[in-house]
C-alpha atoms as a PDB file:
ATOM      1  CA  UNK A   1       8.199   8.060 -28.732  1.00  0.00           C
ATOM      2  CA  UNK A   2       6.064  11.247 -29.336  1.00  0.00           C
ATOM      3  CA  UNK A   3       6.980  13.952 -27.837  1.00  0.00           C
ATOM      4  CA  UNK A   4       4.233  15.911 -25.772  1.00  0.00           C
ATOM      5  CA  UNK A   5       5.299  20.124 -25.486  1.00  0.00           C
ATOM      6  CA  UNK A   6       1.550  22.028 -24.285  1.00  0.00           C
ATOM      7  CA  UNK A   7       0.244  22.066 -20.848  1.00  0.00           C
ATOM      8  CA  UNK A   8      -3.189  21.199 -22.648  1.00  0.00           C
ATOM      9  CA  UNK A   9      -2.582  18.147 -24.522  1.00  0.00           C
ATOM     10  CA  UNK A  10      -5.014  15.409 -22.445  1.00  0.00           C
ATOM     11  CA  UNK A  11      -2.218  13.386 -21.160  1.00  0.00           C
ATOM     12  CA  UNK A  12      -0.499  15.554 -19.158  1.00  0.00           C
ATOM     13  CA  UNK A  13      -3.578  17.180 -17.903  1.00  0.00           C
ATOM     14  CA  UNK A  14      -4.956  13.681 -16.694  1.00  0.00           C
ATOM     15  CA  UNK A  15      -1.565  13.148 -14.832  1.00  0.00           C
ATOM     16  CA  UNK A  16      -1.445  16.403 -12.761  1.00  0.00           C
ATOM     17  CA  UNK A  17      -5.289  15.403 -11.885  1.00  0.00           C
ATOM     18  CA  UNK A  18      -4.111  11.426 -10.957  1.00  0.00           C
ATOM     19  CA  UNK A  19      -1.712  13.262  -7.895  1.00  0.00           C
ATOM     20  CA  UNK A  20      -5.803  14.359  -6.389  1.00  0.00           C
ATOM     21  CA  UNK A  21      -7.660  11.407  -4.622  1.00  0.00           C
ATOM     22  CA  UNK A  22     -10.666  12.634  -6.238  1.00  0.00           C
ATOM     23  CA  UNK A  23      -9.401  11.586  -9.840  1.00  0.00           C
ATOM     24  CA  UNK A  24      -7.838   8.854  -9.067  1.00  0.00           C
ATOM     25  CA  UNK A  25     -11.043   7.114  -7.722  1.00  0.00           C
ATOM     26  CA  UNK A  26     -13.088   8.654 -10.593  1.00  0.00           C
ATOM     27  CA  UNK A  27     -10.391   7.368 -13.261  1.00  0.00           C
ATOM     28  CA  UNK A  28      -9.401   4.266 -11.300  1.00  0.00           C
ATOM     29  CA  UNK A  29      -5.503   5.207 -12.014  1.00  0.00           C
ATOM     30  CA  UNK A  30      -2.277   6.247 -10.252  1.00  0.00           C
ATOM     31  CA  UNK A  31       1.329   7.531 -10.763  1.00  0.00           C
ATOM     32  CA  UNK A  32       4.284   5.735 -10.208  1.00  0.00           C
ATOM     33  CA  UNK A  33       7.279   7.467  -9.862  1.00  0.00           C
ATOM     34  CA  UNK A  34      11.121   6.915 -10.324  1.00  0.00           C
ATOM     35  CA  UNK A  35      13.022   4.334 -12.064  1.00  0.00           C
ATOM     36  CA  UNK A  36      12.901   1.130  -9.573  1.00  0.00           C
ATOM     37  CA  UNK A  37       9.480   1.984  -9.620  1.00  0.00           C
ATOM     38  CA  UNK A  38       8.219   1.698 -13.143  1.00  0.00           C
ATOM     39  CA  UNK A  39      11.188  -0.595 -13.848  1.00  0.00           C
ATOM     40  CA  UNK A  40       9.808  -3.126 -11.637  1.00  0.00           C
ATOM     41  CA  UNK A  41       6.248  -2.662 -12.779  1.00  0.00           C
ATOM     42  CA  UNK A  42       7.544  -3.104 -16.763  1.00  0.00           C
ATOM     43  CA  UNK A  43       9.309  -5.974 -15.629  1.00  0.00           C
ATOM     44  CA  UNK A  44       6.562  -7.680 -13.754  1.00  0.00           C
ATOM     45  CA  UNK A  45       4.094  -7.331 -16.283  1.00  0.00           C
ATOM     46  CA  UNK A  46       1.710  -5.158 -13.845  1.00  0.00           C
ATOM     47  CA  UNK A  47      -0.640  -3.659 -16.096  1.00  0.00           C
ATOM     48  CA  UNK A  48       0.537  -0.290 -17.056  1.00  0.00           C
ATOM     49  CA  UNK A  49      -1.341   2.778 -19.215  1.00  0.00           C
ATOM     50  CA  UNK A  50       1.050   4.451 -20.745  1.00  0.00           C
ATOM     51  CA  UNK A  51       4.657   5.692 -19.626  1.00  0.00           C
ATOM     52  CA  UNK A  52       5.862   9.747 -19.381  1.00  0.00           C
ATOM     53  CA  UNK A  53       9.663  10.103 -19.790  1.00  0.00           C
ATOM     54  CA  UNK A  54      11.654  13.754 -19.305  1.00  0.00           C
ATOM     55  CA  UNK A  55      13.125  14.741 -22.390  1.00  0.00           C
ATOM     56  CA  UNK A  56      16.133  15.200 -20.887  1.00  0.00           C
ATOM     57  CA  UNK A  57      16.159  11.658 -19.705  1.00  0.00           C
ATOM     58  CA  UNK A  58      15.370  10.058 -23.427  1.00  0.00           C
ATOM     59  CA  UNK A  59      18.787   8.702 -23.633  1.00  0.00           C
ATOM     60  CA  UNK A  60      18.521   6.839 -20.154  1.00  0.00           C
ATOM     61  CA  UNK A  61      15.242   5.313 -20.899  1.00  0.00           C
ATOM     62  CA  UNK A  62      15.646   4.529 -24.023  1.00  0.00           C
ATOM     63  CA  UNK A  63      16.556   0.608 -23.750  1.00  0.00           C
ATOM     64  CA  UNK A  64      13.610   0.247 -21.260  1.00  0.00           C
ATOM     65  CA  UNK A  65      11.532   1.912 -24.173  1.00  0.00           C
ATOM     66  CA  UNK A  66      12.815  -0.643 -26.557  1.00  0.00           C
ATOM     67  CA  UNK A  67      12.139  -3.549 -24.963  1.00  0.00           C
ATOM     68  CA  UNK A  68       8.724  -2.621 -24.001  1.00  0.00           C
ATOM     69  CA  UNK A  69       7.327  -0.349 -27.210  1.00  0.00           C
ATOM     70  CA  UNK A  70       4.357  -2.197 -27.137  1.00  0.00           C
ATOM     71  CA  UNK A  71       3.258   0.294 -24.783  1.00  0.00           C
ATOM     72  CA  UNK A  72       2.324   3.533 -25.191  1.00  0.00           C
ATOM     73  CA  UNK A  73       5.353   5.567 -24.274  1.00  0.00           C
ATOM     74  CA  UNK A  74       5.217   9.885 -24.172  1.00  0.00           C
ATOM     75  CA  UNK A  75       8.376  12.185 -24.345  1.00  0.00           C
ATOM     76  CA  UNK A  76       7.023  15.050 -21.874  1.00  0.00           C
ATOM     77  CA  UNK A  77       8.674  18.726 -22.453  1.00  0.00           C
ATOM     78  CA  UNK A  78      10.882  19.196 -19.268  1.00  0.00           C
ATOM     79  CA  UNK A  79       9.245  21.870 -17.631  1.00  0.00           C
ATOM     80  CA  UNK A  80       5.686  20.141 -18.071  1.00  0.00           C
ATOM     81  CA  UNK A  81       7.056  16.816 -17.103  1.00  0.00           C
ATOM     82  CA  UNK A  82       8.093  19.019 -13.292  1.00  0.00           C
ATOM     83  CA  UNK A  83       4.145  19.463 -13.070  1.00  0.00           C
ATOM     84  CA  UNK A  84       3.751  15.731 -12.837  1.00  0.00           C
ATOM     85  CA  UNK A  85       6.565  14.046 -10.712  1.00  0.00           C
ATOM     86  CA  UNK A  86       5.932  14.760  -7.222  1.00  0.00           C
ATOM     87  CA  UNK A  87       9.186  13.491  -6.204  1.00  0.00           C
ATOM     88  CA  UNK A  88      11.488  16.324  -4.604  1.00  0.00           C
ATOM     89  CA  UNK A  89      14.133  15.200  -7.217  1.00  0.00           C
ATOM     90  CA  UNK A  90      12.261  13.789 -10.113  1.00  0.00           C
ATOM     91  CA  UNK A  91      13.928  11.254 -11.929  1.00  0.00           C
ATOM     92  CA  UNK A  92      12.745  11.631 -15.108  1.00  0.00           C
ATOM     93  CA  UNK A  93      10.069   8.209 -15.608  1.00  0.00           C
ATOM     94  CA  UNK A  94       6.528   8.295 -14.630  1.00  0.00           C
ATOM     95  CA  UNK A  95       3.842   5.642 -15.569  1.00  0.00           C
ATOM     96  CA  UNK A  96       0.347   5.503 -15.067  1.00  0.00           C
ATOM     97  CA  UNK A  97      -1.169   2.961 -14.152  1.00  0.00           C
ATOM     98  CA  UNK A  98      -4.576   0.889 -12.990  1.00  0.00           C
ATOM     99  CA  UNK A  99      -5.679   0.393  -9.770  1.00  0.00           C
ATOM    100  CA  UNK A 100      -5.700  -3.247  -9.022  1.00  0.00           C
ATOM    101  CA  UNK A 101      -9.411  -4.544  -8.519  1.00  0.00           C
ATOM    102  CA  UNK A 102      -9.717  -6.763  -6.165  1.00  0.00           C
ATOM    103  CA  UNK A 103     -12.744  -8.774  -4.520  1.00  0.00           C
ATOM    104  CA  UNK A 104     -13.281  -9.305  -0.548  1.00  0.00           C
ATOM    105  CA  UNK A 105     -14.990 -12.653  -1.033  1.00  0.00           C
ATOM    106  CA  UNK A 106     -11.653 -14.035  -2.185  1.00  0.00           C
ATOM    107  CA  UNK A 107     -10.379 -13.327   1.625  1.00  0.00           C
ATOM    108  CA  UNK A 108     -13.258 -16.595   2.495  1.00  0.00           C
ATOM    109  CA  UNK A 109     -12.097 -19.438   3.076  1.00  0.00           C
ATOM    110  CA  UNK A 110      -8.545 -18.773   2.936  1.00  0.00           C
ATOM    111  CA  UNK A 111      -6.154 -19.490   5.731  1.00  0.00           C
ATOM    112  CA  UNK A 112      -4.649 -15.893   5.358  1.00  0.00           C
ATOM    113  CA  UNK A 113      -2.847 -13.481   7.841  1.00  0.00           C
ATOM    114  CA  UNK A 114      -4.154  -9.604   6.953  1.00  0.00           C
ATOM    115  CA  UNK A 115      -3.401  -6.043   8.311  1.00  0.00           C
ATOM    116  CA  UNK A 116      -6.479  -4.001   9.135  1.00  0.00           C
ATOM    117  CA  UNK A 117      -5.721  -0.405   9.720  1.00  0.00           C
ATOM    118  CA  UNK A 118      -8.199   2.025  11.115  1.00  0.00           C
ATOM    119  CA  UNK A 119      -7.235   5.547  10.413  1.00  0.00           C
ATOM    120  CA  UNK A 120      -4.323   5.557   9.178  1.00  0.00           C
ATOM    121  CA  UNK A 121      -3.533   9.073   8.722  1.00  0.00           C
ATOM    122  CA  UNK A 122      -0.169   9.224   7.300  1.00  0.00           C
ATOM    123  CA  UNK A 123       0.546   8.163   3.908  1.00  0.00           C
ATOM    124  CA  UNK A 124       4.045   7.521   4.743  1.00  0.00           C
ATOM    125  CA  UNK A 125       3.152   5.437   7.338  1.00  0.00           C
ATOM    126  CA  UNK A 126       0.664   3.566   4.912  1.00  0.00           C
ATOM    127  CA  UNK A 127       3.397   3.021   2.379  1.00  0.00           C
ATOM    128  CA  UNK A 128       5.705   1.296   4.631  1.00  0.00           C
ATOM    129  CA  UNK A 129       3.202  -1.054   6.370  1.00  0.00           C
ATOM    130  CA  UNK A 130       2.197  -1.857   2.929  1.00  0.00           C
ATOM    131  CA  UNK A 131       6.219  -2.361   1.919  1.00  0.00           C
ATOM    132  CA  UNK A 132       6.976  -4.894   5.196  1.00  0.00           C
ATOM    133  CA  UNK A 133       3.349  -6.773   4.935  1.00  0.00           C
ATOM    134  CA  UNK A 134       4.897  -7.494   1.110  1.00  0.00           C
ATOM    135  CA  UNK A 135       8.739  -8.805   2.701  1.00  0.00           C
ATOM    136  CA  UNK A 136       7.008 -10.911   5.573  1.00  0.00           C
ATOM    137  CA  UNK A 137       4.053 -12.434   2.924  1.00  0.00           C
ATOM    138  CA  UNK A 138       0.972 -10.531   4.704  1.00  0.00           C
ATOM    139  CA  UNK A 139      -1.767 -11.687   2.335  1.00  0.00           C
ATOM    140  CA  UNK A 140      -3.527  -8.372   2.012  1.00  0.00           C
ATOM    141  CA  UNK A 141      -3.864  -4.792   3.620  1.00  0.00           C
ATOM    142  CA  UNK A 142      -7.274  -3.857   4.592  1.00  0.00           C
ATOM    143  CA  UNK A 143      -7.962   0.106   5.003  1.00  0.00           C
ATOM    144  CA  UNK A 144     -11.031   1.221   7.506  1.00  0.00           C
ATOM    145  CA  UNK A 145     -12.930   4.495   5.947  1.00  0.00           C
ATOM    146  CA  UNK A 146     -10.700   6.958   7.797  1.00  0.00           C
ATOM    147  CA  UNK A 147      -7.408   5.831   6.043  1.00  0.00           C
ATOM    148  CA  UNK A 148      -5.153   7.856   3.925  1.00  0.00           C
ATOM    149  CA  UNK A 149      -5.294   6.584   0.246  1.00  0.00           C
ATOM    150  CA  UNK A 150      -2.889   3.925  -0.206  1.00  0.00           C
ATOM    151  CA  UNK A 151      -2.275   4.977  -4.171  1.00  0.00           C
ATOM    152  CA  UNK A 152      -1.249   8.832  -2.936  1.00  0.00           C
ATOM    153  CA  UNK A 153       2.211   9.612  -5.004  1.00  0.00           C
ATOM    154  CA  UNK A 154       3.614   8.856  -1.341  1.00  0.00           C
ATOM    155  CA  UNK A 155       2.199   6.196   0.164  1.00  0.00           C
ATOM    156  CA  UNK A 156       3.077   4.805  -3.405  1.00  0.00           C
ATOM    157  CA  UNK A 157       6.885   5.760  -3.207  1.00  0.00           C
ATOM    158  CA  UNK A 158       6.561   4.596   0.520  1.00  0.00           C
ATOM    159  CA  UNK A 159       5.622   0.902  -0.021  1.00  0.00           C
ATOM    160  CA  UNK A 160       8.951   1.004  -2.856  1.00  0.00           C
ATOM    161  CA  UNK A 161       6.970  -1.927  -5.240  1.00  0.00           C
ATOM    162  CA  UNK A 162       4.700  -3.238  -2.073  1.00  0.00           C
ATOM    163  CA  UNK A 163       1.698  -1.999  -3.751  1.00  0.00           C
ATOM    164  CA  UNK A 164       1.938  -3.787  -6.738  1.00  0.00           C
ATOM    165  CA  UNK A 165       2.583  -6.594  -4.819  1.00  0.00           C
ATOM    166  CA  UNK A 166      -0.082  -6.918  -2.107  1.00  0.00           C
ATOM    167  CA  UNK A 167      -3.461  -6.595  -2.590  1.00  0.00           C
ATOM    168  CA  UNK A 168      -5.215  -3.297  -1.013  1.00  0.00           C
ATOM    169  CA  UNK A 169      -9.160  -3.578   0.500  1.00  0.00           C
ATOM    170  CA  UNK A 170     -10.878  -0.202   1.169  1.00  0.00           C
ATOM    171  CA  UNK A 171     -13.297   0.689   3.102  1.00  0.00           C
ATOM    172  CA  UNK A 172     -13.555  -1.962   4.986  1.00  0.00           C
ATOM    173  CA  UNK A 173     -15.834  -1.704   8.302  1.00  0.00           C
ATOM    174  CA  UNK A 174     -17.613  -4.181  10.841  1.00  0.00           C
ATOM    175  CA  UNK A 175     -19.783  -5.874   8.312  1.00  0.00           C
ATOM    176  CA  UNK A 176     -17.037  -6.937   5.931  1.00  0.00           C
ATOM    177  CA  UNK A 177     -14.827  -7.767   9.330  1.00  0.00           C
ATOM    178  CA  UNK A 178     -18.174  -9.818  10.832  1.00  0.00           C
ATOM    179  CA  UNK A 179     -17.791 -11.485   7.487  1.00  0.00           C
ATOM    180  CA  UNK A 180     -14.377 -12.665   8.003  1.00  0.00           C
ATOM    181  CA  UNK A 181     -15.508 -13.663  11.595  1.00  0.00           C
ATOM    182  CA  UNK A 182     -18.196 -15.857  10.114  1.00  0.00           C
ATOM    183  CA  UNK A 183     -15.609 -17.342   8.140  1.00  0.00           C
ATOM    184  CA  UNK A 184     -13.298 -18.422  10.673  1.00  0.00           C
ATOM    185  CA  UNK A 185     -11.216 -15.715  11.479  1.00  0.00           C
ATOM    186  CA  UNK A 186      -9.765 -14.174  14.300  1.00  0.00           C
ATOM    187  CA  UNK A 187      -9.457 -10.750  14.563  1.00  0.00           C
ATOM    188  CA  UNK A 188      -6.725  -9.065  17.436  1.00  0.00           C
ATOM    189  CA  UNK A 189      -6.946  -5.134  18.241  1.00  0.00           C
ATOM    190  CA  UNK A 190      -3.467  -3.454  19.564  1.00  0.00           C
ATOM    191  CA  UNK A 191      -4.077  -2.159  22.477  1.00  0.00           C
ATOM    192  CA  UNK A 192      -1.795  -0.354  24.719  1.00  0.00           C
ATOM    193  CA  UNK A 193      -3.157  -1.564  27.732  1.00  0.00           C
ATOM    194  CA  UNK A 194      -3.938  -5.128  27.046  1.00  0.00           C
ATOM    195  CA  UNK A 195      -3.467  -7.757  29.417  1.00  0.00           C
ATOM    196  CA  UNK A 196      -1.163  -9.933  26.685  1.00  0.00           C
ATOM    197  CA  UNK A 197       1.124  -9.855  24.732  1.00  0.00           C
ATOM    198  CA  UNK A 198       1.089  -9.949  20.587  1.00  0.00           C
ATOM    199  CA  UNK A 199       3.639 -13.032  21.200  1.00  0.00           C
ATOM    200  CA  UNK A 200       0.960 -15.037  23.323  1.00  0.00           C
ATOM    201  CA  UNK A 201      -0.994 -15.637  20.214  1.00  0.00           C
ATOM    202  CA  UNK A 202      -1.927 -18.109  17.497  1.00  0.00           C
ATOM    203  CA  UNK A 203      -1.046 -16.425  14.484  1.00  0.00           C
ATOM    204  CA  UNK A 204      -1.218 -19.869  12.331  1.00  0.00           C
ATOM    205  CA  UNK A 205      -4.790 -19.819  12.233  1.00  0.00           C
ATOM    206  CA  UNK A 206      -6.482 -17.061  10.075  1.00  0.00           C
ATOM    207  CA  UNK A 207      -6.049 -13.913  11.349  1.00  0.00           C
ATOM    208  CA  UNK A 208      -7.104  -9.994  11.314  1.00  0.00           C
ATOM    209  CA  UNK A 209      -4.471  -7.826  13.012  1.00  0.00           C
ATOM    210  CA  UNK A 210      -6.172  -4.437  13.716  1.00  0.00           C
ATOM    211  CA  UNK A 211      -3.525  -1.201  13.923  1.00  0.00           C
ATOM    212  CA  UNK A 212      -5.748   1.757  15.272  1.00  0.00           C
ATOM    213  CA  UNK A 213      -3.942   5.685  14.682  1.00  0.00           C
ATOM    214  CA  UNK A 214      -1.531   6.672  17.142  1.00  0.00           C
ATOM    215  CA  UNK A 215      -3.637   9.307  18.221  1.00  0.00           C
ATOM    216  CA  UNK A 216      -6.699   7.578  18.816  1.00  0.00           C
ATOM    217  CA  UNK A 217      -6.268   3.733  19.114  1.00  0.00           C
ATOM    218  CA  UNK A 218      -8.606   1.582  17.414  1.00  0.00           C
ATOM    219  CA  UNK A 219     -12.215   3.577  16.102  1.00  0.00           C
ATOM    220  CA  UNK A 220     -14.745   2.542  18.394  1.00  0.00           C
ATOM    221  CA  UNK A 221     -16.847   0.947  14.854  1.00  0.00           C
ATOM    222  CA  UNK A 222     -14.333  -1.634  14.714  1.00  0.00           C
ATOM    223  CA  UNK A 223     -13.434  -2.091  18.452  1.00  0.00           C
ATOM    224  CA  UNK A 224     -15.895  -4.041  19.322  1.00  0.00           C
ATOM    225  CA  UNK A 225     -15.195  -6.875  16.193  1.00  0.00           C
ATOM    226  CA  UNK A 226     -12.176  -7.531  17.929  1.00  0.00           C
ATOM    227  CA  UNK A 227     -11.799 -10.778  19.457  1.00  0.00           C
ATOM    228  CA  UNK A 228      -8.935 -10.264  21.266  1.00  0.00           C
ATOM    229  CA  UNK A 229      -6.383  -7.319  22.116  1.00  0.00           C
ATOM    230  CA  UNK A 230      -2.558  -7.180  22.709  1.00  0.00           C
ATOM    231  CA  UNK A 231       0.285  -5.370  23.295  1.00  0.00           C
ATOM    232  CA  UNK A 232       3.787  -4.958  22.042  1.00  0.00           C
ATOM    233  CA  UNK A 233       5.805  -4.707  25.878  1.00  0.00           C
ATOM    234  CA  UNK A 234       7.595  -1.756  25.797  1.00  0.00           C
ATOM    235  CA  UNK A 235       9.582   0.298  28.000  1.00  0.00           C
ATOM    236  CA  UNK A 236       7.006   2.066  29.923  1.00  0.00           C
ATOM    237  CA  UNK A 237       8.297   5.297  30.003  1.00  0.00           C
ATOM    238  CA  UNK A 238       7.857   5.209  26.127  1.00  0.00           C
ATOM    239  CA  UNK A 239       4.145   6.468  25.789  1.00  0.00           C
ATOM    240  CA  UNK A 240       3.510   4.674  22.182  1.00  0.00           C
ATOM    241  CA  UNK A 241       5.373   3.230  19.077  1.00  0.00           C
ATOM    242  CA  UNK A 242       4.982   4.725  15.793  1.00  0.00           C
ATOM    243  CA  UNK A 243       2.257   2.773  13.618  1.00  0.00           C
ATOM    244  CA  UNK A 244       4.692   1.409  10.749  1.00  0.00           C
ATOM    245  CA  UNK A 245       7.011   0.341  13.398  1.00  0.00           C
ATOM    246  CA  UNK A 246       4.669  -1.535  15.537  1.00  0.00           C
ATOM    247  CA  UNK A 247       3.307  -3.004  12.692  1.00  0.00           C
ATOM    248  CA  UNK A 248       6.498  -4.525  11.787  1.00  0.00           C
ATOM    249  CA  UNK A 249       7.349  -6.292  15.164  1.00  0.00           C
ATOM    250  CA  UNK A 250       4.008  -7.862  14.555  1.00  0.00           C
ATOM    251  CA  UNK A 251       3.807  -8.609  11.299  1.00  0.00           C
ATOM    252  CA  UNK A 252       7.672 -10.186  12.299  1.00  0.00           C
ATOM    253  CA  UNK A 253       6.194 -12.116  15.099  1.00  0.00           C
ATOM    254  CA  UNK A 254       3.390 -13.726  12.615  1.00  0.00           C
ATOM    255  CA  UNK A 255       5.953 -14.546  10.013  1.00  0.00           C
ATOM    256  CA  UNK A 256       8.112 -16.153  12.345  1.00  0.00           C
ATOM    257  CA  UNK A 257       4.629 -18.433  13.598  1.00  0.00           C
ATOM    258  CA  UNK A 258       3.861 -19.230   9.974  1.00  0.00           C
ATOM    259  CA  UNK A 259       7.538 -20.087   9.402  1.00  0.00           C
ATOM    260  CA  UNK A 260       8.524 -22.090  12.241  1.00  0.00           C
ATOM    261  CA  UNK A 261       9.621 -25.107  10.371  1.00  0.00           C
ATOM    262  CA  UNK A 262      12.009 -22.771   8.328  1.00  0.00           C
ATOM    263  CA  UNK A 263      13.672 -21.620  11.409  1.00  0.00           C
ATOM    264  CA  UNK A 264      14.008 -25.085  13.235  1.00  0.00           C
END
């Protein structure tokens, strides 16, 4: 493992720039961070760069090292390895990593249940819609213009292995939602006043789920795609649920649909 000591050697310069969105578009590459992280990434084969380990954590790592030398593997200098991790308590592993391509005309023709979110600010919030549509087998996250980036060091930690998991669409506006119209799908807008419910609907069919910001709702480019909109009954004296959350009970609700004949 060679060990990596000046704040100018290339590596460790192209990982400080990887924790900008600018970079990581122009490079195509992102961090991931901690030890179920990259563990699960080595383990799953997921294409991987190169991996950054704290000096001071040589010792810990150094079975995972063995086992997968074929890759190239750096021993950073402590206090240059603390420029890198963006985790509040850095544990010592860091591998970077491609961003999955992927290719919107696979979406036709398929019989697939997707998450569209419009303006998602919150990487946080991205992270852990991206996490539960990975545990309830969403086929793919779609991200309007307006959406945090889903390979931010957070979002990233957020979605705890979801991201190398479940394919990510970006930029994705009316035409490439018309698209999936043309194709057969539906597509259902949340909605806080909406006449139904999200458990009046046919989720077995294929199916766009659109999650506006809590702020604003649903952007008024993709509003008028939808097909349909619904609402998650609530308490009324609760003004709104957060985004992850009502994601969930939906994403739940279309699970359960797709899984009936499990649950009979």
């Amino acid at each position: 493992m060679k060990k990596i000591a000046s704040k100018d050697n290339q590596y460790i310069k192209q990982a400080i720039s990887l924790k900008n969105r600018k970079y990581r578009t122009r490079e195509q590459m992102f961090l991931l961070e901690g030890k179920t992280m990259v563990s699960e990434a080595l383990q799953s084969k997921h294409p991987l760069v190169r991996v950054l380990v704290d000096e001071a954590y040589r010792e810990e790592y150094q079975a995972l090292y063995e086992q997968f030398n074929h890759l190239q593997w750096l021993e950073i200098e402590s206090r240059l390895f603390k420029t890198i991790a963006d985790m509040e308590t850095p544990q010592g592993i860091i591998a970077v990593a491609p961003i999955p391509r992927t290719d919107f005309e696979q979406l036709i023709g398929q019989n697939a249940s997707l998450i569209l979110l419009d303006q998602i600010a919150d990487p946080g919030n991205l992270g852990t819609i991206i996490r539960t549509a990975w545990a309830l087998n969403i086929d793919a996250v779609l991200l309007s213009a307006g959406c945090t980036d889903s390979f931010s060091p957070k979002a990233v930690r957020a979605s705890m292995g979801g991201i190398l998991n479940v394919p990510v669409y970006t930029l994705v506006g009316d035409r490439e939602i018309e698209m999936l119209k043309a194709a057969g799908y539906q597509v259902i807008g949340t909605a806080l006043n909406a006449r139904t419910t999200i458990f009046e609907n046919d989720y077995q069919k294929p199916t766009v789920i659109v999650i506006g910001s809590e702020a604003r709702g649903i952007s008024p480019e993709i509003k008028p795609c939808c097909d349909i909109f619904s609402k998650i009954p609530t308490n009324p004296k609760v003004d709104s649920l957060n985004a992850a959350v009502a994601c969930a009970i939906i994403i739940m609700e279309v699970w359960k649909q797709r899984n009936s004949v499990l649950l009979s």
